[in-house]
PDB file of N, CA and C in Angstrom:
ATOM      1  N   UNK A   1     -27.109  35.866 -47.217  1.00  0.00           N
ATOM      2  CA  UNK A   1     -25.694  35.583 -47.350  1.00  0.00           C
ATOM      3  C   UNK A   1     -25.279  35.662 -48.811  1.00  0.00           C
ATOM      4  N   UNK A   2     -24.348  36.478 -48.966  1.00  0.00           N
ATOM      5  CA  UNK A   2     -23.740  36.042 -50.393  1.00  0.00           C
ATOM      6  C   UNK A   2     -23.522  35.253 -51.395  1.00  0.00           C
ATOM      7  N   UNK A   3     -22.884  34.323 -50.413  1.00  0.00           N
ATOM      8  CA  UNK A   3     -22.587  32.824 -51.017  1.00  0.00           C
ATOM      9  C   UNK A   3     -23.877  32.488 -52.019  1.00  0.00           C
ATOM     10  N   UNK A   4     -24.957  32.412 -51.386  1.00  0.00           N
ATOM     11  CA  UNK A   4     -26.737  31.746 -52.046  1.00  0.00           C
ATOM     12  C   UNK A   4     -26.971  32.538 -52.536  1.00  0.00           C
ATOM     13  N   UNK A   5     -26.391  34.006 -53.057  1.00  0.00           N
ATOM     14  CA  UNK A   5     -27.003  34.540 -53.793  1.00  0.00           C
ATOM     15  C   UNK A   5     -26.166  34.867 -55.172  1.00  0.00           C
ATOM     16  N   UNK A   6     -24.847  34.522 -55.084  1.00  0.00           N
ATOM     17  CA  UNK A   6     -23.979  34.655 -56.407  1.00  0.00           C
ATOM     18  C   UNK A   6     -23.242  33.356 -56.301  1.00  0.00           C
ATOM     19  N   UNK A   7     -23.378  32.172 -55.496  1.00  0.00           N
ATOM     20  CA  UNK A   7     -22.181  31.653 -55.885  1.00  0.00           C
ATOM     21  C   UNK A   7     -23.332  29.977 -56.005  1.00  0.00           C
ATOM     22  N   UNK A   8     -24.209  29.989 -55.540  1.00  0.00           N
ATOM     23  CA  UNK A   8     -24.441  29.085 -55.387  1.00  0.00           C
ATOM     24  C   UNK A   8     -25.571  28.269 -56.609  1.00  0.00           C
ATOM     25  N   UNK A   9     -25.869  29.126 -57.403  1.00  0.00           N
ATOM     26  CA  UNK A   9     -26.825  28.684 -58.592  1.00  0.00           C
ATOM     27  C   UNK A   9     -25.474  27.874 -59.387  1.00  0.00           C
ATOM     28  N   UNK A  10     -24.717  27.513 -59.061  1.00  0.00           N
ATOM     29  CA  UNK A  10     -23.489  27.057 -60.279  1.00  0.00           C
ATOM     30  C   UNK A  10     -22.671  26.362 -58.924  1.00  0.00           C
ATOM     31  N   UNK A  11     -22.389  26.365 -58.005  1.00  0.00           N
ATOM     32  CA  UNK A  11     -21.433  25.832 -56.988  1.00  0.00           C
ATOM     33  C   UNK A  11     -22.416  24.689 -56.335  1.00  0.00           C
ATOM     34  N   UNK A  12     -23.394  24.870 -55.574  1.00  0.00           N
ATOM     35  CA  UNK A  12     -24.290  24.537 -55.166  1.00  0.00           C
ATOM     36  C   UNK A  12     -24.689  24.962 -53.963  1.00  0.00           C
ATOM     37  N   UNK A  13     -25.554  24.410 -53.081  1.00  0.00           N
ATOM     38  CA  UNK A  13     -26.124  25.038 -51.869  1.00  0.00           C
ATOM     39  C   UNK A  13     -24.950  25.102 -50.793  1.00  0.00           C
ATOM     40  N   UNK A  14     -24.241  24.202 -50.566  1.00  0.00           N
ATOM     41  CA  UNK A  14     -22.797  24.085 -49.383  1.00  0.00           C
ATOM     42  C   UNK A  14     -21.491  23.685 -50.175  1.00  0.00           C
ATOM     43  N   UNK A  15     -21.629  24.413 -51.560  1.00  0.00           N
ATOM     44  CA  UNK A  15     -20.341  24.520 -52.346  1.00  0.00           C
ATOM     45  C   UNK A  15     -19.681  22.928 -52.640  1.00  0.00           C
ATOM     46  N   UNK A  16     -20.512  21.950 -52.825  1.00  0.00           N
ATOM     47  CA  UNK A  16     -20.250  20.950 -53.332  1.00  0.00           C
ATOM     48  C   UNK A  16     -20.480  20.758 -55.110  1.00  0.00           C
ATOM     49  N   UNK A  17     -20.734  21.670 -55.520  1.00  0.00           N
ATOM     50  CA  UNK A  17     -21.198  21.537 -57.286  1.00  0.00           C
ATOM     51  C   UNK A  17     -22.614  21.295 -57.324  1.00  0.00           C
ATOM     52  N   UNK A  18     -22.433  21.858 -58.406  1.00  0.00           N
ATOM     53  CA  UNK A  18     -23.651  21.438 -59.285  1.00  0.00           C
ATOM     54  C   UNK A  18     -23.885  21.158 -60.645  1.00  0.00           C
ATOM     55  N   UNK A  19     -23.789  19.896 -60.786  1.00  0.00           N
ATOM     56  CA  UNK A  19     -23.314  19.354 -62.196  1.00  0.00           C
ATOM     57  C   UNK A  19     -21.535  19.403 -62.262  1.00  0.00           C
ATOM     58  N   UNK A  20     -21.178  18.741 -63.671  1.00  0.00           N
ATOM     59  CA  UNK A  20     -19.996  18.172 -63.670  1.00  0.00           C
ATOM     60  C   UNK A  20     -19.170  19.040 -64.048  1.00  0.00           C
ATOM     61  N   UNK A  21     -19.763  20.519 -64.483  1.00  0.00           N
ATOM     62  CA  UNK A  21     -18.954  21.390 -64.675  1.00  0.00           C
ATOM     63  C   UNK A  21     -18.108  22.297 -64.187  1.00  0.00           C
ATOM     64  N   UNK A  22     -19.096  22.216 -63.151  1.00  0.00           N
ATOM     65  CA  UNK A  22     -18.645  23.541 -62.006  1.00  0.00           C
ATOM     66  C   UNK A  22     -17.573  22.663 -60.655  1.00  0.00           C
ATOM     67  N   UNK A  23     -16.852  22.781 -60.432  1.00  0.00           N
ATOM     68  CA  UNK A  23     -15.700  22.663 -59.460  1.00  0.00           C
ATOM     69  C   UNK A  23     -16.222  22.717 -58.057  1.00  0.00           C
ATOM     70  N   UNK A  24     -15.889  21.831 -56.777  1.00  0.00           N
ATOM     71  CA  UNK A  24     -16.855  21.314 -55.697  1.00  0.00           C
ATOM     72  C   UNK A  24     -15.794  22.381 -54.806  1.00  0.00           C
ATOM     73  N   UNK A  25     -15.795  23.443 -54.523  1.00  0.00           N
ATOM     74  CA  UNK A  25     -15.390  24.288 -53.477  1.00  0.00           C
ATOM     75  C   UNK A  25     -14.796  23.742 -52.703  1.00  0.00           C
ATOM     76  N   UNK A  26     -15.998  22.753 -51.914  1.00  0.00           N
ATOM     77  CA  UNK A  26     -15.137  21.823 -50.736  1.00  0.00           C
ATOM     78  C   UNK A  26     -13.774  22.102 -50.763  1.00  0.00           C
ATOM     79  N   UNK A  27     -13.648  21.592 -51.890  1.00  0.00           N
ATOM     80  CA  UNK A  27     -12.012  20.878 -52.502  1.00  0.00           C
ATOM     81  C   UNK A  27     -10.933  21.538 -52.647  1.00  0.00           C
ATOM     82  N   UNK A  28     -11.422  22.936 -52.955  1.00  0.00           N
ATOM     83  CA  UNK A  28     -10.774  23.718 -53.869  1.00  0.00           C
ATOM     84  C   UNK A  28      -9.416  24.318 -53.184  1.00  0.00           C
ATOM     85  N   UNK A  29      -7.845  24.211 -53.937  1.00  0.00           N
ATOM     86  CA  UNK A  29      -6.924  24.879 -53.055  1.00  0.00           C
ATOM     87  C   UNK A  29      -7.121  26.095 -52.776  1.00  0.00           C
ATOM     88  N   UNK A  30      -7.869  26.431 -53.625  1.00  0.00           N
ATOM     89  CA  UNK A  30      -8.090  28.577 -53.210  1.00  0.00           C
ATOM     90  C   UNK A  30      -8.426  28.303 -52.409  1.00  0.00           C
ATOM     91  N   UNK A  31      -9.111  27.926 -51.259  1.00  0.00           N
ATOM     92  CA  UNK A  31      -9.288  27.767 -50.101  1.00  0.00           C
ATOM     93  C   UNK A  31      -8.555  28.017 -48.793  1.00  0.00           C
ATOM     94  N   UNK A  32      -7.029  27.716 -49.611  1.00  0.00           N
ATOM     95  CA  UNK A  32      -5.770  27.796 -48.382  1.00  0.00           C
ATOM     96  C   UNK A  32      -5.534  28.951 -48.250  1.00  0.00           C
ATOM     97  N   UNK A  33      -5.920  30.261 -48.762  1.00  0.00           N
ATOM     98  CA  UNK A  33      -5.545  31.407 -48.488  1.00  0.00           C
ATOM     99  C   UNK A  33      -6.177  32.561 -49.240  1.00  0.00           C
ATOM    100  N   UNK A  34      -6.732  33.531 -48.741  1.00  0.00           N
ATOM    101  CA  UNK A  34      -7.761  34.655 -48.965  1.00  0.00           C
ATOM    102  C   UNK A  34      -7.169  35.431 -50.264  1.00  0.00           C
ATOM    103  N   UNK A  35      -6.036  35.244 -50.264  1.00  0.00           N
ATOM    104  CA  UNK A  35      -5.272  35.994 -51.647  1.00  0.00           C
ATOM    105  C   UNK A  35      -5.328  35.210 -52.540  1.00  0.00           C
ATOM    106  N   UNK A  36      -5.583  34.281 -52.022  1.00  0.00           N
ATOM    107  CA  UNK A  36      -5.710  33.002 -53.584  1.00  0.00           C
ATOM    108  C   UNK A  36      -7.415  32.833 -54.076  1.00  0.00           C
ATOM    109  N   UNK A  37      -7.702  33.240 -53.018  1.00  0.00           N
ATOM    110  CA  UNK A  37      -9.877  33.106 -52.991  1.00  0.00           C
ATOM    111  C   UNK A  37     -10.235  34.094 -53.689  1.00  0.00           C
ATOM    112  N   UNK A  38      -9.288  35.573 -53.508  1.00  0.00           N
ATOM    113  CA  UNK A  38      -9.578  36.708 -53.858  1.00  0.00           C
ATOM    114  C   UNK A  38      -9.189  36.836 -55.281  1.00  0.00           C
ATOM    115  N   UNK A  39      -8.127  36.102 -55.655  1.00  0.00           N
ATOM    116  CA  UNK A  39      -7.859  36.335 -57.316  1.00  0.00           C
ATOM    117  C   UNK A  39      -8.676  35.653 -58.005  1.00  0.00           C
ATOM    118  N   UNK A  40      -9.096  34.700 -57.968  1.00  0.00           N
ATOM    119  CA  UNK A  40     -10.474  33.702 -58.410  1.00  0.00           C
ATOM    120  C   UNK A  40     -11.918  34.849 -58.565  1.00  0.00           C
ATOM    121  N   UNK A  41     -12.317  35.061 -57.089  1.00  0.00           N
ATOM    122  CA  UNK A  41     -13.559  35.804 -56.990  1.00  0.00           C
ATOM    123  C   UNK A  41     -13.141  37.280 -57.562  1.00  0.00           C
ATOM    124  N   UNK A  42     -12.715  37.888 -56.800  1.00  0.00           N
ATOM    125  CA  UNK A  42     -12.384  39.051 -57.499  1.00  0.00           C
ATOM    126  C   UNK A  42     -11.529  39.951 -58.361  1.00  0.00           C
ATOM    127  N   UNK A  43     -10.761  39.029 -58.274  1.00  0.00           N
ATOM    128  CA  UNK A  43      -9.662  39.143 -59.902  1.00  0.00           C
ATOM    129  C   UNK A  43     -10.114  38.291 -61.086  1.00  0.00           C
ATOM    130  N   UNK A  44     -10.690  37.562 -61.237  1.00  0.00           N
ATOM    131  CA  UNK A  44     -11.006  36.506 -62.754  1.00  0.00           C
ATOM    132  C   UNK A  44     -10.142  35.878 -62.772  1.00  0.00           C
ATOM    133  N   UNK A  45      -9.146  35.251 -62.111  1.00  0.00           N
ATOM    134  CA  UNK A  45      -7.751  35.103 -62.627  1.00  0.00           C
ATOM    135  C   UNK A  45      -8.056  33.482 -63.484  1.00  0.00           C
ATOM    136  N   UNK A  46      -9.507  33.021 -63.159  1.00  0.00           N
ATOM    137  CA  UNK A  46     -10.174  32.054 -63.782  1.00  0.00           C
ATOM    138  C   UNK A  46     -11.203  32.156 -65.058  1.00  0.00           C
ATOM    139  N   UNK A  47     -11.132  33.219 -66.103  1.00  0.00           N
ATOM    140  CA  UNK A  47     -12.111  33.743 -66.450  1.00  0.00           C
ATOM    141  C   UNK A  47     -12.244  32.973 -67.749  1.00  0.00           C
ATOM    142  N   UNK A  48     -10.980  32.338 -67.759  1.00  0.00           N
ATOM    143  CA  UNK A  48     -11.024  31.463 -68.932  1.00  0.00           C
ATOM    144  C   UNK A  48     -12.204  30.311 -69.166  1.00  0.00           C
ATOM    145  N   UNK A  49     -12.332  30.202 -67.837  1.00  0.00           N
ATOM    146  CA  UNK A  49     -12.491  28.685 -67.426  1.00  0.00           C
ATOM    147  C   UNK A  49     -14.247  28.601 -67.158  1.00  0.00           C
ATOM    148  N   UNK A  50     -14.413  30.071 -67.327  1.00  0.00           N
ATOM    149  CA  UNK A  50     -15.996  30.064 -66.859  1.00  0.00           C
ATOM    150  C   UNK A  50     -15.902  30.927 -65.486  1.00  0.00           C
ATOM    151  N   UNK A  51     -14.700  31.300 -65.054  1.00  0.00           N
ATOM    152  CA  UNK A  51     -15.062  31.987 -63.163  1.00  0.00           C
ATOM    153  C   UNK A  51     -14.797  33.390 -63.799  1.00  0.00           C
ATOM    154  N   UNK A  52     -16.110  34.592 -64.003  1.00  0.00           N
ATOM    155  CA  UNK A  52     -15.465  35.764 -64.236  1.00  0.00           C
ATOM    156  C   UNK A  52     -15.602  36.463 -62.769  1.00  0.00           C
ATOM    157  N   UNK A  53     -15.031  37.669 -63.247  1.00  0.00           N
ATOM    158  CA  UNK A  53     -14.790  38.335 -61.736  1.00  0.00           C
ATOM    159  C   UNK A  53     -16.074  39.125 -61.047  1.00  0.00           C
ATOM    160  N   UNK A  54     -16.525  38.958 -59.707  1.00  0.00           N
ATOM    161  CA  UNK A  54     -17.507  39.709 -58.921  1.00  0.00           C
ATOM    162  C   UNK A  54     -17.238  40.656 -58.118  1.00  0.00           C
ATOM    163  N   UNK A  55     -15.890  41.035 -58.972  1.00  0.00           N
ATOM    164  CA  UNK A  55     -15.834  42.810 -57.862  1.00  0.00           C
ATOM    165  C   UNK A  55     -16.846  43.691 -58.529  1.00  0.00           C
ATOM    166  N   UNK A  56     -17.198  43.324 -59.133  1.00  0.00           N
ATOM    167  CA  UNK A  56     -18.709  44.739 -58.959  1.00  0.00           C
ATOM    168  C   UNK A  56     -19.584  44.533 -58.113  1.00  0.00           C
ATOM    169  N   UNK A  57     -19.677  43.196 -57.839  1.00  0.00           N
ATOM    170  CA  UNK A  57     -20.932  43.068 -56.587  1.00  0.00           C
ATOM    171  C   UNK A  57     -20.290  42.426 -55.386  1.00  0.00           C
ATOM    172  N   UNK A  58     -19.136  42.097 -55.368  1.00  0.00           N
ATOM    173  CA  UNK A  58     -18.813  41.842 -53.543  1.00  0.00           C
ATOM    174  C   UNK A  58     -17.595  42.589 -53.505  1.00  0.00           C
ATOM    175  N   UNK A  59     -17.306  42.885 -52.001  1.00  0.00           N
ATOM    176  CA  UNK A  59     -16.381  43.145 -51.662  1.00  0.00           C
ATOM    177  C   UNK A  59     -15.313  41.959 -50.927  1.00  0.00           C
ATOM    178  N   UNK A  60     -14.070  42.569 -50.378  1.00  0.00           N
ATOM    179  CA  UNK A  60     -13.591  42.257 -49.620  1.00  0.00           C
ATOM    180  C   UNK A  60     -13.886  41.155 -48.629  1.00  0.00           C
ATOM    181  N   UNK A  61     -14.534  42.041 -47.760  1.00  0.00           N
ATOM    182  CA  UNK A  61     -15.559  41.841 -46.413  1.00  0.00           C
ATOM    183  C   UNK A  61     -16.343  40.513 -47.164  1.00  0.00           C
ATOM    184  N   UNK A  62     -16.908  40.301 -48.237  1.00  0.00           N
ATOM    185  CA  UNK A  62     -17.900  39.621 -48.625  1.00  0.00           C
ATOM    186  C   UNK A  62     -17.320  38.166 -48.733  1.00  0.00           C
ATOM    187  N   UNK A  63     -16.072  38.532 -49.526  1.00  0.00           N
ATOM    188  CA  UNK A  63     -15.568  37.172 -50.291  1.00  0.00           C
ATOM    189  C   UNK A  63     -14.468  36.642 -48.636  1.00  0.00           C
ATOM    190  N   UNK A  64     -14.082  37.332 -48.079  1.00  0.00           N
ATOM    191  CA  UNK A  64     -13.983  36.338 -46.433  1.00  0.00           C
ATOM    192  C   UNK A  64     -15.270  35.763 -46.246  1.00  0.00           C
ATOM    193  N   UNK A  65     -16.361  36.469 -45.517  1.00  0.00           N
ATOM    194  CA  UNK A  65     -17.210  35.532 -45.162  1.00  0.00           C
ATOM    195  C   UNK A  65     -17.580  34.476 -46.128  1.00  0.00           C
ATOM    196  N   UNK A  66     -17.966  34.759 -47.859  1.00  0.00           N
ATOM    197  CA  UNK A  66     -17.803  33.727 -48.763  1.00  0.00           C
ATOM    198  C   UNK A  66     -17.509  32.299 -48.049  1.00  0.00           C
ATOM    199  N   UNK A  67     -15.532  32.788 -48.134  1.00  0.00           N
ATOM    200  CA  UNK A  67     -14.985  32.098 -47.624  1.00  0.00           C
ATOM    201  C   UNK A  67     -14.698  30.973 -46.691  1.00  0.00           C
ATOM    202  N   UNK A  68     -15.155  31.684 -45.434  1.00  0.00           N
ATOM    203  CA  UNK A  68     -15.428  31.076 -44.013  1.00  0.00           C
ATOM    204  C   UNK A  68     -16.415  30.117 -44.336  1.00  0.00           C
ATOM    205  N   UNK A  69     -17.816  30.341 -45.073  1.00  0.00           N
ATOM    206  CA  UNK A  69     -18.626  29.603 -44.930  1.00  0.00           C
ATOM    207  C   UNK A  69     -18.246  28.482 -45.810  1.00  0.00           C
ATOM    208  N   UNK A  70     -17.118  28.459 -46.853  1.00  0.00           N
ATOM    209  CA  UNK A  70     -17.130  26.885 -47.426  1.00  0.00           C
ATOM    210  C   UNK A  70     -16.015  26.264 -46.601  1.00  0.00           C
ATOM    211  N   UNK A  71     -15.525  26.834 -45.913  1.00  0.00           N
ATOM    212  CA  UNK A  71     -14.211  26.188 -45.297  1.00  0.00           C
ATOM    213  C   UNK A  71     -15.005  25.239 -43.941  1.00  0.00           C
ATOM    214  N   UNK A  72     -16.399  26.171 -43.633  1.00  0.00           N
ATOM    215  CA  UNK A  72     -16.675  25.604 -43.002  1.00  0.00           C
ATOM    216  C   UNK A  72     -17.431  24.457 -43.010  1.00  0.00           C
ATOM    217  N   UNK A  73     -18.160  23.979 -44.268  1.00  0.00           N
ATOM    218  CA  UNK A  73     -18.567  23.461 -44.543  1.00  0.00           C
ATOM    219  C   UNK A  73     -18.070  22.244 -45.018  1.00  0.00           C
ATOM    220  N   UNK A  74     -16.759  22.787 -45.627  1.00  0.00           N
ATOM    221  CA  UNK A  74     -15.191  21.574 -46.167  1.00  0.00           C
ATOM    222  C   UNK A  74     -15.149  20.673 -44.667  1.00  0.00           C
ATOM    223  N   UNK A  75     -15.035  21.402 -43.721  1.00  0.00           N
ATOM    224  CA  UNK A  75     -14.601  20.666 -42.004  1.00  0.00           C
ATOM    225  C   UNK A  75     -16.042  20.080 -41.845  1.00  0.00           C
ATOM    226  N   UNK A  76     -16.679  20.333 -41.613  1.00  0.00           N
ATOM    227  CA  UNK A  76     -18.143  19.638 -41.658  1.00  0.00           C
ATOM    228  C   UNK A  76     -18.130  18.357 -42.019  1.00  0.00           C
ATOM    229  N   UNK A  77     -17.946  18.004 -43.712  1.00  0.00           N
ATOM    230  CA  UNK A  77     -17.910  17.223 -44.204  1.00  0.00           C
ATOM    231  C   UNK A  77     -16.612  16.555 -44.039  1.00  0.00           C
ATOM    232  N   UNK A  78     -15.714  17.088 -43.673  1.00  0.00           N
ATOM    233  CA  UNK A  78     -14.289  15.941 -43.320  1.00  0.00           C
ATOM    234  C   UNK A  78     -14.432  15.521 -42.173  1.00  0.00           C
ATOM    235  N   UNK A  79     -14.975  16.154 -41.225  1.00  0.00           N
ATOM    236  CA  UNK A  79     -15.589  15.522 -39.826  1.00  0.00           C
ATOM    237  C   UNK A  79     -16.513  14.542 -39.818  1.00  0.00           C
ATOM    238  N   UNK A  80     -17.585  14.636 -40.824  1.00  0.00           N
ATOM    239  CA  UNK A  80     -18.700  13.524 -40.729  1.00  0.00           C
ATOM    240  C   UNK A  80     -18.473  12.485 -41.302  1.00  0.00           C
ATOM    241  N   UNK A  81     -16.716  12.552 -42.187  1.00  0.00           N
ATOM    242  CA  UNK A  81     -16.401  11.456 -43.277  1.00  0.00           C
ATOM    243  C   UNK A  81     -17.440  10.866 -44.187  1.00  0.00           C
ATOM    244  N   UNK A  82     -18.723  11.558 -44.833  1.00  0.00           N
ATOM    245  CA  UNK A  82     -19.972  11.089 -45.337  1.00  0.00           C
ATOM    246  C   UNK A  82     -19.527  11.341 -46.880  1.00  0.00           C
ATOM    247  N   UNK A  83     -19.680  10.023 -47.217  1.00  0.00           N
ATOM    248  CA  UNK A  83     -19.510   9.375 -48.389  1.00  0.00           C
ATOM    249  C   UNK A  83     -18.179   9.511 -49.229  1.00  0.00           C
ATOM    250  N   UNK A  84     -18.230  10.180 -50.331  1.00  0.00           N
ATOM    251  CA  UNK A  84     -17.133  10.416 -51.194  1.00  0.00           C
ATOM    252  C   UNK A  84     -16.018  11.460 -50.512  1.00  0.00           C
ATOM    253  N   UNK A  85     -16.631  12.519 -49.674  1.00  0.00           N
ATOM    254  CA  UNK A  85     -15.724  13.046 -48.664  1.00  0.00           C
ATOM    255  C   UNK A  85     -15.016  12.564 -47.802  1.00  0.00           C
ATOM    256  N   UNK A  86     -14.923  11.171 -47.508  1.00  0.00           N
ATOM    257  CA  UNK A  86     -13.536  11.230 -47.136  1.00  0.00           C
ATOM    258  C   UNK A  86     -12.010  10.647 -47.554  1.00  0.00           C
ATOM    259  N   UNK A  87     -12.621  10.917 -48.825  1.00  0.00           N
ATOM    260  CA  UNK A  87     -11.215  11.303 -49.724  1.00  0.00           C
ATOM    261  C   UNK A  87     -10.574  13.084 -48.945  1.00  0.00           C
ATOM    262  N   UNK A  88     -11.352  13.656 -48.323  1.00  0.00           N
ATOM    263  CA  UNK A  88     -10.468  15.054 -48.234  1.00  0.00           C
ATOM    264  C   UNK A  88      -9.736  14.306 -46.797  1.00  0.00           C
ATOM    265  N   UNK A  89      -9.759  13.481 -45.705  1.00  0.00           N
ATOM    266  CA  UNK A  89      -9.403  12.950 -45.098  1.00  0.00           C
ATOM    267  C   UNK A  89      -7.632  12.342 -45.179  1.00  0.00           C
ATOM    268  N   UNK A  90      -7.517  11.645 -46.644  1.00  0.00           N
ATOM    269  CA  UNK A  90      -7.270  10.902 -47.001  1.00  0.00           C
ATOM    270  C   UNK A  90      -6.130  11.474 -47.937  1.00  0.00           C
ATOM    271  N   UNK A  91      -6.357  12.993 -48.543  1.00  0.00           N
ATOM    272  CA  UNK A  91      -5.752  13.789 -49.193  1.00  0.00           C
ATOM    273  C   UNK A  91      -5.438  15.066 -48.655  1.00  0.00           C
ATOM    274  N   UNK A  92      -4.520  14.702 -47.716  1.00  0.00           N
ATOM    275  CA  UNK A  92      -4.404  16.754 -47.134  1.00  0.00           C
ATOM    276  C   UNK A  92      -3.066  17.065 -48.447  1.00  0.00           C
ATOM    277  N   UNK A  93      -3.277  18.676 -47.911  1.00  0.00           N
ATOM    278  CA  UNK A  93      -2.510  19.386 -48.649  1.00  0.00           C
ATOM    279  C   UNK A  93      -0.947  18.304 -48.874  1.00  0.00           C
ATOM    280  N   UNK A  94      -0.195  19.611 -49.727  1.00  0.00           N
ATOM    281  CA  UNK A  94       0.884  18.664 -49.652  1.00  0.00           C
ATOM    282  C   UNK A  94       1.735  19.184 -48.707  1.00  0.00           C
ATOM    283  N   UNK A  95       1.609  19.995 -47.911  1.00  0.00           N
ATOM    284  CA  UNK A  95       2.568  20.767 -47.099  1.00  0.00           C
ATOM    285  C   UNK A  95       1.805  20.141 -45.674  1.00  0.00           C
ATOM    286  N   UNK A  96       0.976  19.440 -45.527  1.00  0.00           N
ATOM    287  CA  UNK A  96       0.049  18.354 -44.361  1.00  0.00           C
ATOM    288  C   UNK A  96      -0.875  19.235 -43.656  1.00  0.00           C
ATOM    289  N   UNK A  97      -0.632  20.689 -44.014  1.00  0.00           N
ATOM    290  CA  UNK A  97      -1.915  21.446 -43.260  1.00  0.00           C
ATOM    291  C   UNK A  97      -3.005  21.443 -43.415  1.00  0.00           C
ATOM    292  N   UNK A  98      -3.907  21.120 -42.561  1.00  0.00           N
ATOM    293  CA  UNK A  98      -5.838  20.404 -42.563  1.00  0.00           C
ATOM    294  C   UNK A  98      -5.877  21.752 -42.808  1.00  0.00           C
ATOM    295  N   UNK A  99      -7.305  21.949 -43.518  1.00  0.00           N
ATOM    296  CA  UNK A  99      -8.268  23.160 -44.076  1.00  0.00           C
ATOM    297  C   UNK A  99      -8.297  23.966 -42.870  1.00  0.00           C
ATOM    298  N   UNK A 100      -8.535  25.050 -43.122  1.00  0.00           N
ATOM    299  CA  UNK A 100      -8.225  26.505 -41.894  1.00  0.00           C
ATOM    300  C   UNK A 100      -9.650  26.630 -41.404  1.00  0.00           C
ATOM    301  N   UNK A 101      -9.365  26.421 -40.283  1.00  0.00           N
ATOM    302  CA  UNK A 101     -10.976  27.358 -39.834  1.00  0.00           C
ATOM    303  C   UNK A 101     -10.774  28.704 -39.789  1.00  0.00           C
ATOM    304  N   UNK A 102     -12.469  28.760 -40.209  1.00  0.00           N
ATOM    305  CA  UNK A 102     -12.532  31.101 -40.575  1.00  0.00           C
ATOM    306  C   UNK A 102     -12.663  31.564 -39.909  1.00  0.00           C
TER     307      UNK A 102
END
């Protein structure tokens, strides 16, 4: 899978972080929409920040499934309410829409 092989030495294994630097996916609003996932991953539109861009090594096709798999993992953990997660419970969007399944 993609994800474990570019995203996860710095995100972590189910996109919760790793270390205090890197940003917990779970969480993340790019999440709400593939055009917003896609300017992050494959635009840089974060490059400032440490996120440069992986259109040389994923595509499209790639950064959906990416995708799917932290969203799914976001519901996982808002379902099991386990530990500090359920603050995502507790914090939906501001427009009240729960995280999308992929």
């Amino acid at each position: 899978m993609q994800y474990s092989r570019y995203c996860a030495a710095c995100h972590g294994e189910n996109g919760q972080t790793r270390g205090a630097t890197f940003p917990d996916l779970t969480r993340t609003p790019f999440l709400y929409s593939q055009e917003g996932f896609d300017q992050v991953v494959l635009q840089g539109v974060r490059a400032e920040r440490g996120m440069v861009s992986f259109a040389k090594v994923l595509t499209p096709a790639d950064t959906r499934a990416v995708r799917a798999f932290i969203i799914a993992r976001a519901n996982e953990l808002k379902k099991a309410g386990a530990g500090r997660r359920q603050r995502l419970q507790s914090a939906p969007r501001p427009d009240g829409v729960p995280l999308p399944d992929p």
